[in-house]
Protein backbone atom coordinates (compact mmCIF):
# COMPACT_ATOMS: atom_id res chain seq x y z
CA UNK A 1 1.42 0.63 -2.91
CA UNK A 2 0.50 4.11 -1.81
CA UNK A 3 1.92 6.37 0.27
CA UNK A 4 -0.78 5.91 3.24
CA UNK A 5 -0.62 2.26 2.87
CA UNK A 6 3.30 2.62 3.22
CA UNK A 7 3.37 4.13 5.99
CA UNK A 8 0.55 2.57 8.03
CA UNK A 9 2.04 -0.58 7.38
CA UNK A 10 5.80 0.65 8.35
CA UNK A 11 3.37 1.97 11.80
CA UNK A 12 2.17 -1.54 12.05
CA UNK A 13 5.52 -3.34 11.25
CA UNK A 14 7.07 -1.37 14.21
CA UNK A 15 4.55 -1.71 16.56
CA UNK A 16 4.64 -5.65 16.35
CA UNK A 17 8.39 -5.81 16.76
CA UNK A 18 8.18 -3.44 20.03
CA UNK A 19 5.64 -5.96 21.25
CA UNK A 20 7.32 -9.31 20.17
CA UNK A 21 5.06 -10.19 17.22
CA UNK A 22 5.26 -9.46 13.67
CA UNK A 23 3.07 -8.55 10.76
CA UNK A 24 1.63 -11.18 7.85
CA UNK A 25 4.60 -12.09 6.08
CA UNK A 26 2.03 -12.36 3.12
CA UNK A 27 2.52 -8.86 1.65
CA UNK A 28 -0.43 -8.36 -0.03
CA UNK A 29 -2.91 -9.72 2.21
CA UNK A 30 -1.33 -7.38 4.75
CA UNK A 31 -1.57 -4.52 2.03
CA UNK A 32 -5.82 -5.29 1.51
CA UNK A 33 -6.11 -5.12 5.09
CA UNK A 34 -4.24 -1.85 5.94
CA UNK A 35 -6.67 -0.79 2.81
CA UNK A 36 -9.73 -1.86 4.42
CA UNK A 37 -8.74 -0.05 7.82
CA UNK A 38 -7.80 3.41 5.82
CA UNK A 39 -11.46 2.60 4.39
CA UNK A 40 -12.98 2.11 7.23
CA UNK A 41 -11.53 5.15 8.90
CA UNK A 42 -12.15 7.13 5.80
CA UNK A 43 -16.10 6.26 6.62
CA UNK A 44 -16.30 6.00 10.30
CA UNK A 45 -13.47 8.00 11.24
CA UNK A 46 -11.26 5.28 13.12
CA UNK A 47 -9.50 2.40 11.83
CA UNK A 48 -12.05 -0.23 13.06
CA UNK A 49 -10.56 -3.70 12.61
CA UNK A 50 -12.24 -4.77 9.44
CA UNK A 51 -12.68 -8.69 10.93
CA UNK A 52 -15.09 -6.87 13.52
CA UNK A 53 -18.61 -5.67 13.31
CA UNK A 54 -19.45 -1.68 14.30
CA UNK A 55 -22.19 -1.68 16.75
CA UNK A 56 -22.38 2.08 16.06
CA UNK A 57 -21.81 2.72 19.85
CA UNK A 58 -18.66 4.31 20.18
CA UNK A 59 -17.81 3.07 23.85
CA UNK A 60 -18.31 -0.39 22.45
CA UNK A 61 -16.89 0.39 19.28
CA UNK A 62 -13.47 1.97 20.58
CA UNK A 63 -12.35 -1.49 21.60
CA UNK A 64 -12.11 -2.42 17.91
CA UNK A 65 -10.10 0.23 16.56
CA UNK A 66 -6.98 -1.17 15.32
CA UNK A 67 -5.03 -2.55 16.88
CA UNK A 68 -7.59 -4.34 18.47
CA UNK A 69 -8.14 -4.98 22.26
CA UNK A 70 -8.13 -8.55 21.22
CA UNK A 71 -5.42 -9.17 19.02
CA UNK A 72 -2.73 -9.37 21.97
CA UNK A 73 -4.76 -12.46 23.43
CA UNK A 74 -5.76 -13.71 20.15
CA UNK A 75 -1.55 -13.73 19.09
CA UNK A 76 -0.86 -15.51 22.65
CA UNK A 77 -3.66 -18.15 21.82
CA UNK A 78 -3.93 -18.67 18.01
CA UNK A 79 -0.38 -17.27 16.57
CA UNK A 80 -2.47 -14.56 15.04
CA UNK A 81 -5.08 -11.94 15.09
CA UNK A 82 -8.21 -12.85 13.94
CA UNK A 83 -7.91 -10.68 10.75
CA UNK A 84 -4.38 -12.13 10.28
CA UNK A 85 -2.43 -8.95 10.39
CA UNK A 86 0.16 -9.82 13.19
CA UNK A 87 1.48 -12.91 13.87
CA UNK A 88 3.72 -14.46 16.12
């Protein structure tokens, strides 16, 4: 694992245990997906959630940067975001 992916997921890993959740204990699923959102930001200049569609409107689009504005409600409801990356 990179350095970048390292330490985005160590980010990630923190954040969810300030806000009572944790990541995907499957490692390298998590790993793909922190990949995806260094890609993504890499190309669009955020990390947009890589589950969600760019409209290419950044007022629109700001709500999908990751973390999500979704993924709080979509823990609460489901026991996961909808790209997997935290669960409860």
């Amino acid at each position: 694992m990179d350095k970048q992916v390292q330490k985005l997921t160590q980010e990630y890993e923190e954040y969810a245990k300030k806000n009572g959740f944790k990541l995907n204990p499957n490692k390298k699923l998590v790993e793909n997906i922190i990949k995806m959102l260094l890609k993504k930001e890499q190309e669009h200049g955020e990390k947009y959630c890589p589950c969600r569609r760019l409209t290419q409107n950044k007022d629109k689009d700001k709500n999908i940067i990751c973390p999500c504005i979704y993924h709080l409600n979509e823990i609460k409801d489901q026991g996961h975001c909808h790209c997997l990356l935290f669960v409860k």
